[in-house]
N, C-alpha and C. Protein backbone atom coordinates (compact mmCIF):
# COMPACT_ATOMS: atom_id res chain seq x y z
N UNK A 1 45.17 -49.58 -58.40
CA UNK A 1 43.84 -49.79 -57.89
C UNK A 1 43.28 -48.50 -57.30
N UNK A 2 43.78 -47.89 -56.24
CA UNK A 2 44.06 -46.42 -55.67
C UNK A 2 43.46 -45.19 -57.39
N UNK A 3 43.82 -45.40 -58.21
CA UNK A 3 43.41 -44.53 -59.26
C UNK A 3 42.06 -44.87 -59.74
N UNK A 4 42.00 -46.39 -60.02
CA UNK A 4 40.85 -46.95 -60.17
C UNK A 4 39.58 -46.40 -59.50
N UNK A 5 39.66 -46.76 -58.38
CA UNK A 5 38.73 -46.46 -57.21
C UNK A 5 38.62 -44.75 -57.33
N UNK A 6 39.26 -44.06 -57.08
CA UNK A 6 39.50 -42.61 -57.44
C UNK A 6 38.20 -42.09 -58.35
N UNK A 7 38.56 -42.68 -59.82
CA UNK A 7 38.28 -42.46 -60.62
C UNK A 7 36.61 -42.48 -60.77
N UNK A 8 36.01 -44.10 -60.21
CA UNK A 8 34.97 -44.37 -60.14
C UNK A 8 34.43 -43.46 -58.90
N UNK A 9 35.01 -42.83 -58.07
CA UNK A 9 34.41 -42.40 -56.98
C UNK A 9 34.29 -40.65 -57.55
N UNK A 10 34.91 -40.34 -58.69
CA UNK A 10 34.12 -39.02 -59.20
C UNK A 10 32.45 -39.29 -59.79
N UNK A 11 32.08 -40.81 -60.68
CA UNK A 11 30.88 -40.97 -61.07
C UNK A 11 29.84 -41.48 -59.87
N UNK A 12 30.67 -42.00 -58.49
CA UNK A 12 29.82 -42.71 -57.94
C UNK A 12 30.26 -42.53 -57.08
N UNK A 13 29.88 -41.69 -55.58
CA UNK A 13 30.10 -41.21 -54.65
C UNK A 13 29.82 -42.20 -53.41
N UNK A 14 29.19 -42.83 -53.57
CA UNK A 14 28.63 -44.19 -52.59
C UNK A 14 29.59 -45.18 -52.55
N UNK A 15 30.30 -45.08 -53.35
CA UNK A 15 31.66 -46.51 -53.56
C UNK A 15 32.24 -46.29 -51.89
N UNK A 16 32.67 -47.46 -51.78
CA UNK A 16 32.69 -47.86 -49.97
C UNK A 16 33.83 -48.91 -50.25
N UNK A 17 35.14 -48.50 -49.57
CA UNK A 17 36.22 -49.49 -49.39
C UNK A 17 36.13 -50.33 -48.46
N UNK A 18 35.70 -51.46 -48.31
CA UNK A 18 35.61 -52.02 -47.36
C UNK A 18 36.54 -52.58 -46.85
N UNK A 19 37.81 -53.16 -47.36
CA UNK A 19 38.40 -53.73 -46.89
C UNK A 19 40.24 -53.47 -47.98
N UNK A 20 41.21 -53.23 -47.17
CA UNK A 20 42.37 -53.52 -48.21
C UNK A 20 43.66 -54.31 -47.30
N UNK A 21 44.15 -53.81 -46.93
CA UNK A 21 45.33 -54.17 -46.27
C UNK A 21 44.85 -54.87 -44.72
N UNK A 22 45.52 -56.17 -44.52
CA UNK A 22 44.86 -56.92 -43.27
C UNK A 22 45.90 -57.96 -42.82
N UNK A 23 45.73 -58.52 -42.02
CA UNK A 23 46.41 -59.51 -41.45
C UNK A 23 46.31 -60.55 -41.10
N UNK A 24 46.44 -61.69 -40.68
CA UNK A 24 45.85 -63.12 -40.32
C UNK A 24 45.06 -62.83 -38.93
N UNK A 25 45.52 -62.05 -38.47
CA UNK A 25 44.28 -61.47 -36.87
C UNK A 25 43.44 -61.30 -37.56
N UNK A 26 42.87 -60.52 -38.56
CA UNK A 26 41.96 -59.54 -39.23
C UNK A 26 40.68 -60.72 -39.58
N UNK A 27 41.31 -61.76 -40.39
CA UNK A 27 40.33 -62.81 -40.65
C UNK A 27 39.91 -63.41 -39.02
N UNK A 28 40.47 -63.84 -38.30
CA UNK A 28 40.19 -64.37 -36.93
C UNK A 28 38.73 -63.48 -36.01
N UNK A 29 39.07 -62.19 -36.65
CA UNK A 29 38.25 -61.25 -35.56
C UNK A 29 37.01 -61.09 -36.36
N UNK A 30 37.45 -61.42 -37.58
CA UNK A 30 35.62 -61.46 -38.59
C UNK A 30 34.90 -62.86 -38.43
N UNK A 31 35.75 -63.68 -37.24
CA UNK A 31 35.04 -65.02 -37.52
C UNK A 31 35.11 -65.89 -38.63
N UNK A 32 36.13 -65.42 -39.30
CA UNK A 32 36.54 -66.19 -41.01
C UNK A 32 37.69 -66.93 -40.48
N UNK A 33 38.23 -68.40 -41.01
CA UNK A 33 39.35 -68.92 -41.32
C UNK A 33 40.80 -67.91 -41.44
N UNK A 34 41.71 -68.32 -40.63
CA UNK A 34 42.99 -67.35 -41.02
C UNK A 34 43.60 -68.07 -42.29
N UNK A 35 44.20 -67.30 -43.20
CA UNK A 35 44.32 -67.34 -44.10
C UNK A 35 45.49 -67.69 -44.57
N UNK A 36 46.60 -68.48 -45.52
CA UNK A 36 48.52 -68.74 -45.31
C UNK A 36 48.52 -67.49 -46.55
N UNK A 37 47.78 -67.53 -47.05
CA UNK A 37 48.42 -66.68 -48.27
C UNK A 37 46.71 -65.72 -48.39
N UNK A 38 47.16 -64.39 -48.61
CA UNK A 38 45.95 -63.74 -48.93
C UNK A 38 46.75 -62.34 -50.04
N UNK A 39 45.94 -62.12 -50.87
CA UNK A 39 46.46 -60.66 -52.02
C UNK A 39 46.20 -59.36 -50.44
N UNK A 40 45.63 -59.55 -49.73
CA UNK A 40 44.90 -58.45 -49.40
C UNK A 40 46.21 -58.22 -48.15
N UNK A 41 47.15 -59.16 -48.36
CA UNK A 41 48.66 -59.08 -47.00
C UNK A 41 49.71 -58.50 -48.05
N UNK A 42 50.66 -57.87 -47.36
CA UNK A 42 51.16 -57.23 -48.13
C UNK A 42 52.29 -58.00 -48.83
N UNK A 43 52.88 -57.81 -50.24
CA UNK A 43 53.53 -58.88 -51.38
C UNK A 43 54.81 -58.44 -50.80
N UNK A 44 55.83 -59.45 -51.89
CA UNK A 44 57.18 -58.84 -52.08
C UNK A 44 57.36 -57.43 -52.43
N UNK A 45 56.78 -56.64 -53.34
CA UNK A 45 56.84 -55.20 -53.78
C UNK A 45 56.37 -54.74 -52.27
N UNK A 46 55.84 -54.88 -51.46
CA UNK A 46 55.73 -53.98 -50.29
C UNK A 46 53.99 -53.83 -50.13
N UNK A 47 53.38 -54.15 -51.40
CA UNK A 47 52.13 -53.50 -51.78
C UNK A 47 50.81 -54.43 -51.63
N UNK A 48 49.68 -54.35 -51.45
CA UNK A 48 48.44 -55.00 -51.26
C UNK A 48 48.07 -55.04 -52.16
N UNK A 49 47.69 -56.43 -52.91
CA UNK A 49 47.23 -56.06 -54.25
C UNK A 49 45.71 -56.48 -54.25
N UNK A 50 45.17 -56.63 -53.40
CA UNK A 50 43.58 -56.67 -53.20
C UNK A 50 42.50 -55.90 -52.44
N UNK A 51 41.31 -55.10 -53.04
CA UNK A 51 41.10 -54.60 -51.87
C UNK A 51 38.99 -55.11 -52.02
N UNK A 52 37.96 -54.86 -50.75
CA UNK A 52 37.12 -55.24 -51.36
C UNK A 52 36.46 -54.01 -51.33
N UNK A 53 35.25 -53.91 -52.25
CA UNK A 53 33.93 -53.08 -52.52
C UNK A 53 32.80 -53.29 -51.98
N UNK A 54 32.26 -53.10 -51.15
CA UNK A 54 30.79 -52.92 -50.31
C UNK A 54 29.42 -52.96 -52.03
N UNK A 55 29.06 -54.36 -52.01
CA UNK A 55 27.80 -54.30 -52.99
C UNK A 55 26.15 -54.45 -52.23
N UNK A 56 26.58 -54.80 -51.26
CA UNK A 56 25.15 -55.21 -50.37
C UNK A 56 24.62 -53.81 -50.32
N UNK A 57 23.05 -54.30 -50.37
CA UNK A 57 22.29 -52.89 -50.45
C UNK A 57 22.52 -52.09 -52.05
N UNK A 58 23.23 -52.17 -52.67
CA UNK A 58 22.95 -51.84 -54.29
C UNK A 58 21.94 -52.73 -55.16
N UNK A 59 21.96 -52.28 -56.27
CA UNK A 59 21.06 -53.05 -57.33
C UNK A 59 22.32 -53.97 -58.51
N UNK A 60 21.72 -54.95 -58.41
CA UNK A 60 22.58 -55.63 -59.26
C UNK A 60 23.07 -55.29 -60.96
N UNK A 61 22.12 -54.24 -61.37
CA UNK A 61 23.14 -53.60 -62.51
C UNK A 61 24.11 -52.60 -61.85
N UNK A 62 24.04 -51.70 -61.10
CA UNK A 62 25.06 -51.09 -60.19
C UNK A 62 26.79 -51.82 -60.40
N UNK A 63 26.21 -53.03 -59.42
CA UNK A 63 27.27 -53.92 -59.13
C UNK A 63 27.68 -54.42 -59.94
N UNK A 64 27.21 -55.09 -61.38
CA UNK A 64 27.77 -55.49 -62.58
C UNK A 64 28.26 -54.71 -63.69
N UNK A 65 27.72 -53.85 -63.25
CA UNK A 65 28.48 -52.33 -63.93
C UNK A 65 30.01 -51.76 -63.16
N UNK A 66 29.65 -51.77 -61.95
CA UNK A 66 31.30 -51.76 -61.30
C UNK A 66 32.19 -52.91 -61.44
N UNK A 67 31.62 -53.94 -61.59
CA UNK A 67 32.55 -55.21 -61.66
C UNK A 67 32.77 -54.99 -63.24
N UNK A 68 32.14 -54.53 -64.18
CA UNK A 68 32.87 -54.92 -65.53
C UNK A 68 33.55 -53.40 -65.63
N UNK A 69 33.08 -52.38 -64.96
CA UNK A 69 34.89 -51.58 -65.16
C UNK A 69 35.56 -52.36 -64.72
N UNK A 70 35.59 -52.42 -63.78
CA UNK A 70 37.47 -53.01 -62.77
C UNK A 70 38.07 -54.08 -64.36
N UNK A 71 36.92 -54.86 -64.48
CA UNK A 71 37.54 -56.08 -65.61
C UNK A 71 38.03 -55.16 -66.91
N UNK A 72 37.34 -54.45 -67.13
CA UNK A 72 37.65 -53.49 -68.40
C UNK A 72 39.11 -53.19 -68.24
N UNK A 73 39.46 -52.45 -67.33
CA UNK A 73 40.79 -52.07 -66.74
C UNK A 73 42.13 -52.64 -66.18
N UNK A 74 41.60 -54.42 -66.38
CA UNK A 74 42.69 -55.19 -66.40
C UNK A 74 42.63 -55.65 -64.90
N UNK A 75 41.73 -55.70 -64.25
CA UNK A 75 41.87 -56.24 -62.75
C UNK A 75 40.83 -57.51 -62.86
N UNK A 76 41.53 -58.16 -61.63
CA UNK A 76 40.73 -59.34 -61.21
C UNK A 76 39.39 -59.03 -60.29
N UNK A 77 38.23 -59.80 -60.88
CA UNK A 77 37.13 -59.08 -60.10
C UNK A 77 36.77 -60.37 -59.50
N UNK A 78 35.90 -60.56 -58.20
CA UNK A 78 34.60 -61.66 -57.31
C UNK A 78 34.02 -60.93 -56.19
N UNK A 79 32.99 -61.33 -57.23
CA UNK A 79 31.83 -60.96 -56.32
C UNK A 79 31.43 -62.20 -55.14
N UNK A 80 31.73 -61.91 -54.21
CA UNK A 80 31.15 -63.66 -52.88
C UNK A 80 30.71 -62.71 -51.75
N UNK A 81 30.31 -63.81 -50.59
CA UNK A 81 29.93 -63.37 -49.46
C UNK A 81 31.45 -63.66 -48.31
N UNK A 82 31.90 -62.89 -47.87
CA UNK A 82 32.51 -63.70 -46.71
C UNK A 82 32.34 -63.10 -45.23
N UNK A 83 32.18 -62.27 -44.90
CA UNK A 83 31.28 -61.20 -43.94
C UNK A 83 30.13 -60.91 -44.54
N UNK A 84 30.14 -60.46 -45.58
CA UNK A 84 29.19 -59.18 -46.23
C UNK A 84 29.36 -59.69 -47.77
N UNK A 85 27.98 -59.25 -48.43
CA UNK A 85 27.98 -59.27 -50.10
C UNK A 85 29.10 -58.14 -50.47
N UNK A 86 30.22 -58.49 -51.33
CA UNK A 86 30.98 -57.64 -51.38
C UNK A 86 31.99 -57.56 -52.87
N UNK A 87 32.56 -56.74 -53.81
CA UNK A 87 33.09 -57.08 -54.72
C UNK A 87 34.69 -56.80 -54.43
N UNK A 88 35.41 -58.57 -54.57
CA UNK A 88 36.56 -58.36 -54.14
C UNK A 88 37.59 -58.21 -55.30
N UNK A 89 38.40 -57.43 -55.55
CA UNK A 89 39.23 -56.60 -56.71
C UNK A 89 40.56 -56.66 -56.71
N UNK A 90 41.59 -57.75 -57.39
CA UNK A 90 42.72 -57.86 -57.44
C UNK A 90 43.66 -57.41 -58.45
N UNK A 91 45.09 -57.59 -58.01
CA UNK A 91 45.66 -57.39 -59.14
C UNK A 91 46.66 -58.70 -59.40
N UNK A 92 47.17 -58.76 -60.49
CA UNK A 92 47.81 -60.21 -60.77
C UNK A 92 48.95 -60.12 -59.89
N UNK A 93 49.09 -61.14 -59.20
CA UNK A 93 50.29 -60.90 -58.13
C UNK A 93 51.87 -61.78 -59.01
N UNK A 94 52.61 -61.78 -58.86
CA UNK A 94 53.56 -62.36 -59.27
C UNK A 94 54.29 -63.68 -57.96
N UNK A 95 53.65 -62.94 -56.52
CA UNK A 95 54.06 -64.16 -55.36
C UNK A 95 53.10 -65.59 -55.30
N UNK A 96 51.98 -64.64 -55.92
CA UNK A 96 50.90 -65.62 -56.02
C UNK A 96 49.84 -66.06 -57.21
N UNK A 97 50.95 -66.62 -58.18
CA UNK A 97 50.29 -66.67 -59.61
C UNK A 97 48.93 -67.20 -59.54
N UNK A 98 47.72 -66.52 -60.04
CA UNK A 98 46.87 -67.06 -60.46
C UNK A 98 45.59 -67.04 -59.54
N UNK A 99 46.27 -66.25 -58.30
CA UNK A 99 45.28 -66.19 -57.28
C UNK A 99 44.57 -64.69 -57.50
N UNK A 100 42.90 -65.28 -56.71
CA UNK A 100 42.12 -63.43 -57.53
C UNK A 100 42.05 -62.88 -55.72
């Protein structure tokens, strides 16, 4: 994901990580539901396999243009609100089949 993001951040300098690695405090202090299982806590491999993208304030080809790289490239993409309009970007987890 780390290369991903990289990569897009040579064409598009505005790309904004909003969010990757977190904890069940993390949801509590945004005023969101704590969470039993989240991609964005860290897996069995050690690793976070979710992180989100800041879309609020872009134009919606922008944002559907970043969401169909990530998909191009084999990642899980959603676009929702849960603080903020935001595009959230996974990878297939193996602890948590099937979750984006």
């Amino acid at each position: 994901m780390r290369v991903a993001v990289g990569t897009m951040i040579l064409f598009n300098q505005d790309i904004l990580v909003t969010d990757m690695a977190r904890g069940h405090q993390d949801y509590q202090k945004m005023g969101l539901k704590s969470k039993k299982h989240s991609l964005h806590y860290p897996q069995s491999d050690g690793f976070v396999h979710a992180m989100d993208l800041r879309t609020k304030g872009y134009s919606e080809t922008r944002n559907n243009l970043l969401s169909t790289y990530f998909k191009v490239l084999g990642f899980n993409t959603l676009r929702h609100v849960g603080t903020a309009d935001h595009l959230h970007i996974s990878l297939s987890s193996k602890d948590r089949p099937g979750a984006i």
